[in-house]
N, C-alpha and C. Protein backbone atom coordinates (compact mmCIF):
# COMPACT_ATOMS: atom_id res chain seq x y z
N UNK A 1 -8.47 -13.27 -4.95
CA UNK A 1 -7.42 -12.32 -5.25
C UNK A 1 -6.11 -13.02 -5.60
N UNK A 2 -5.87 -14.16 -5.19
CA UNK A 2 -4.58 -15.07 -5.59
C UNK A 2 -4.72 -15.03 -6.58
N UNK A 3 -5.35 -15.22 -8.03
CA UNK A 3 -5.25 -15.41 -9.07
C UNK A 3 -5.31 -13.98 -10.10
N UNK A 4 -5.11 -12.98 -9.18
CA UNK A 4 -4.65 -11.28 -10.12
C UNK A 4 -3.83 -11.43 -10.39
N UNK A 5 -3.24 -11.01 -11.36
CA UNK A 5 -1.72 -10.71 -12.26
C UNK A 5 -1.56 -9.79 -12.34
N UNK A 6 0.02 -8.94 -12.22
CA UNK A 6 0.29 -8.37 -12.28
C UNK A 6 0.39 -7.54 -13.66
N UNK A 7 -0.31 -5.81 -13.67
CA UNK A 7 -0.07 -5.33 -15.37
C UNK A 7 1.22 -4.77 -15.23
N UNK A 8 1.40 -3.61 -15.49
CA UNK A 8 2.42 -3.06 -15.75
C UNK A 8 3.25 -3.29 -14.88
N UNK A 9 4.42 -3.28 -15.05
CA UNK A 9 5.65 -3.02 -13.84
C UNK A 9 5.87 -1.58 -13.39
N UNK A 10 5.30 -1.25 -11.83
CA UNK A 10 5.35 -0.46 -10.99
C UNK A 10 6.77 0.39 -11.27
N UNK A 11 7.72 -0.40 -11.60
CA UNK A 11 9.06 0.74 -11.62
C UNK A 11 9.20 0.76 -12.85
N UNK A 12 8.24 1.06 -13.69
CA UNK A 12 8.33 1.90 -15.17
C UNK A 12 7.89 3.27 -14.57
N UNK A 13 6.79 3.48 -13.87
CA UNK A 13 6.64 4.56 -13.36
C UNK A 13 7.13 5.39 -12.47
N UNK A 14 8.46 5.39 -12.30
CA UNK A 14 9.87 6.15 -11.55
C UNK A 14 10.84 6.37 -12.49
N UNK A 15 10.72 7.47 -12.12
CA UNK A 15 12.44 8.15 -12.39
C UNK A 15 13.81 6.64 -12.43
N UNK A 16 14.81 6.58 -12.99
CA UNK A 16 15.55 5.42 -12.95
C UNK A 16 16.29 5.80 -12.11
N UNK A 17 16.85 7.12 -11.17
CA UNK A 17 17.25 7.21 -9.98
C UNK A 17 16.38 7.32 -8.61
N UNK A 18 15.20 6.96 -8.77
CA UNK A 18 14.36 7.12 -7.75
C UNK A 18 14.38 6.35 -6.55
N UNK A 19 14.39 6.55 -5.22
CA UNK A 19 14.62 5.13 -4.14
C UNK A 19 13.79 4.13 -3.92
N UNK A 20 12.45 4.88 -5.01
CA UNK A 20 11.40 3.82 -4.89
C UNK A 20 11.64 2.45 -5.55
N UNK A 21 12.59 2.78 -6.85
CA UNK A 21 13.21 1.29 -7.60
C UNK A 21 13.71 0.38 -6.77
N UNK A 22 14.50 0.82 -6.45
CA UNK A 22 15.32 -0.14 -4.80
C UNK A 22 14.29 -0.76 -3.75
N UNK A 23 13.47 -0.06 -3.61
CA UNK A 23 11.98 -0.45 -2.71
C UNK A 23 10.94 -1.53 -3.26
N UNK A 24 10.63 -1.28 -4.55
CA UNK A 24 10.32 -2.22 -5.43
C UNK A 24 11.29 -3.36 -5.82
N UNK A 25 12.38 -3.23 -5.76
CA UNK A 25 13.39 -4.41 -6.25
C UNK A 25 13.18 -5.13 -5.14
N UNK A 26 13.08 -4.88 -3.90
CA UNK A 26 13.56 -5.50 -2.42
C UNK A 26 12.47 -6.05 -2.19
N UNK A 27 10.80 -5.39 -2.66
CA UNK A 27 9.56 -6.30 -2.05
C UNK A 27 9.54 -7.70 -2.89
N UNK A 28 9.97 -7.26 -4.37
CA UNK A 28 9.65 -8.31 -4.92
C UNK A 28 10.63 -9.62 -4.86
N UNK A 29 12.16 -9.19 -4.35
CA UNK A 29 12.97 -10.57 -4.03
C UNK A 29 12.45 -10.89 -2.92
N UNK A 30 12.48 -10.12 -1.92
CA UNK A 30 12.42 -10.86 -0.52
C UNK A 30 10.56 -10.83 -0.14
N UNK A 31 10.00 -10.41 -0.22
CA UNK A 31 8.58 -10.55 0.21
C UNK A 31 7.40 -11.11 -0.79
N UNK A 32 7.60 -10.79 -1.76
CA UNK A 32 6.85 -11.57 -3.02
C UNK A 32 5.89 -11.93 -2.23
N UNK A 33 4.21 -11.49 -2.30
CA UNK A 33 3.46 -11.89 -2.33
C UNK A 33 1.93 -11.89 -2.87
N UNK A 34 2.27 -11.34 -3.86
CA UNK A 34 1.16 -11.26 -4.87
C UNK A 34 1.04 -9.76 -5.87
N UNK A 35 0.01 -9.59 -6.02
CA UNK A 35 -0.22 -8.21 -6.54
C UNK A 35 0.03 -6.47 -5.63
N UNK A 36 0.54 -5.50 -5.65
CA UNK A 36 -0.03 -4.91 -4.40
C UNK A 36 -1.25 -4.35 -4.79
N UNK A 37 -1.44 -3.65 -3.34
CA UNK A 37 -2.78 -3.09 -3.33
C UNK A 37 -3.01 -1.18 -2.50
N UNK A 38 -3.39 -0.13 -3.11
CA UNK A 38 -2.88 0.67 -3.09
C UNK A 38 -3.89 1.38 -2.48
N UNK A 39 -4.71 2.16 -1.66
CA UNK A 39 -5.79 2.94 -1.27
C UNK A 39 -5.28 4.07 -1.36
N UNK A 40 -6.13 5.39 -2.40
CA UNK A 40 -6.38 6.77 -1.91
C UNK A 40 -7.49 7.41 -1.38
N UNK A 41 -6.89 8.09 -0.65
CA UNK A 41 -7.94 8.99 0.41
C UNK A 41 -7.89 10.00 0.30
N UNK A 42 -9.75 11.02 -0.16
CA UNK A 42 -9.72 11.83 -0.49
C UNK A 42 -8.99 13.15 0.54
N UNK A 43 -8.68 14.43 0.16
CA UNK A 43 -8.69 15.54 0.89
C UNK A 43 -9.50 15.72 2.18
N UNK A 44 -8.82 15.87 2.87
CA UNK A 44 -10.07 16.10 4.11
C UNK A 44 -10.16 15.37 5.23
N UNK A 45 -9.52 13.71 4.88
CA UNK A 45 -9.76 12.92 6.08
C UNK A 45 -8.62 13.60 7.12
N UNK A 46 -9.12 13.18 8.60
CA UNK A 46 -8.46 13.54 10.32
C UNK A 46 -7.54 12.70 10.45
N UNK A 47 -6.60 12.41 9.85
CA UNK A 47 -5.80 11.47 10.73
C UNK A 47 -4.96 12.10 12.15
N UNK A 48 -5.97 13.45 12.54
CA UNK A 48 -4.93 13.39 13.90
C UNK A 48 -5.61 13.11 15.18
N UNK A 49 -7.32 12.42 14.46
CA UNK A 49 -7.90 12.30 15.42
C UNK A 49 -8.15 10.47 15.70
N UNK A 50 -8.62 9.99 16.69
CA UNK A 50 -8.06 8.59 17.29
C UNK A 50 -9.14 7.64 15.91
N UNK A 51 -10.30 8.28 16.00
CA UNK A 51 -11.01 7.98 15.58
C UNK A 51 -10.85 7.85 13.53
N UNK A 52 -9.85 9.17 13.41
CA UNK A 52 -9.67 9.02 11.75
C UNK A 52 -8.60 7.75 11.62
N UNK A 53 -7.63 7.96 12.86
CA UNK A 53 -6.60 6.37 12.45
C UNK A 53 -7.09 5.53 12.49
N UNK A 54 -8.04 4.73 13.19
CA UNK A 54 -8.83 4.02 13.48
C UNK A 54 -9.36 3.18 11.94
N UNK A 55 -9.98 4.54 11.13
CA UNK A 55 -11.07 4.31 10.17
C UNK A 55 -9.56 3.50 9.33
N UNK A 56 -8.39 4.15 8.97
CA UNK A 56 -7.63 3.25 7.94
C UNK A 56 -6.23 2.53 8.61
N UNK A 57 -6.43 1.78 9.72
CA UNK A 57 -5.55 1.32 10.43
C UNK A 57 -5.63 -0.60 9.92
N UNK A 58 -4.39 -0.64 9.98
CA UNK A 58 -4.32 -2.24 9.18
C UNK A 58 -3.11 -3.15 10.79
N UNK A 59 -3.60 -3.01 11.57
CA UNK A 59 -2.51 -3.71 12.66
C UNK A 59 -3.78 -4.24 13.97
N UNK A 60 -2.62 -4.63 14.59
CA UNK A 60 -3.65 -5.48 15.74
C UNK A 60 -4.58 -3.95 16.89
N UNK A 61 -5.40 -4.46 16.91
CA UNK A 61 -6.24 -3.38 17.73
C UNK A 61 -7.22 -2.72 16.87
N UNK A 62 -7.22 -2.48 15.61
CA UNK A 62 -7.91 -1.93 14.47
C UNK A 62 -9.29 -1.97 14.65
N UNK A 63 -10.14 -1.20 14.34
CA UNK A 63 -11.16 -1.72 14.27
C UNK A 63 -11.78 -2.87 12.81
N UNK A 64 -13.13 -3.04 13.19
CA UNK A 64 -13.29 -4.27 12.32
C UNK A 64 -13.41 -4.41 10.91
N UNK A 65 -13.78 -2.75 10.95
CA UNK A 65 -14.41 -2.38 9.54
C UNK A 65 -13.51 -1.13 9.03
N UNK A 66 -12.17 -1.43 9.23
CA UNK A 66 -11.12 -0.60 8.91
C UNK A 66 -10.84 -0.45 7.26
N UNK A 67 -10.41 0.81 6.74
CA UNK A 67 -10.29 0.45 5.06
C UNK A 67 -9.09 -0.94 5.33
N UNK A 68 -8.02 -1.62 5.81
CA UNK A 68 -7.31 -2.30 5.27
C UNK A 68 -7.91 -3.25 5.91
């Protein structure tokens, strides 16, 4: 995955007053680290149950086979 390049620039697709520009300006000075990476999830998933956070949880405790 180190060697993906980036296509389009993400803040062509905002509004030019949008806060997401500012959000995008800030990952890419200060955090820069590669391509991002974006997951959608269909209609329907539980996230109010332990077990639906579980399934797309990206932090310590996660399970193993988490989407992130």
């Amino acid at each position: 995955m180190h060697n993906v390049e980036i296509g389009l620039d993400q803040s062509l697709s905002m509004p030019d007053d949008s806060y997401v520009i500012d959000y995008f300006s800030h990952i890419s000075k200060y955090l820069h680290a590669g391509p991002p990476v974006y997951f959608v999830l269909e209609e329907g998933h539980n996230y109010t149950s332990l077990e639906g956070q579980n399934m797309v949880c990206g932090g310590t405790g996660c399970n193993n086979d988490s989407l992130v």
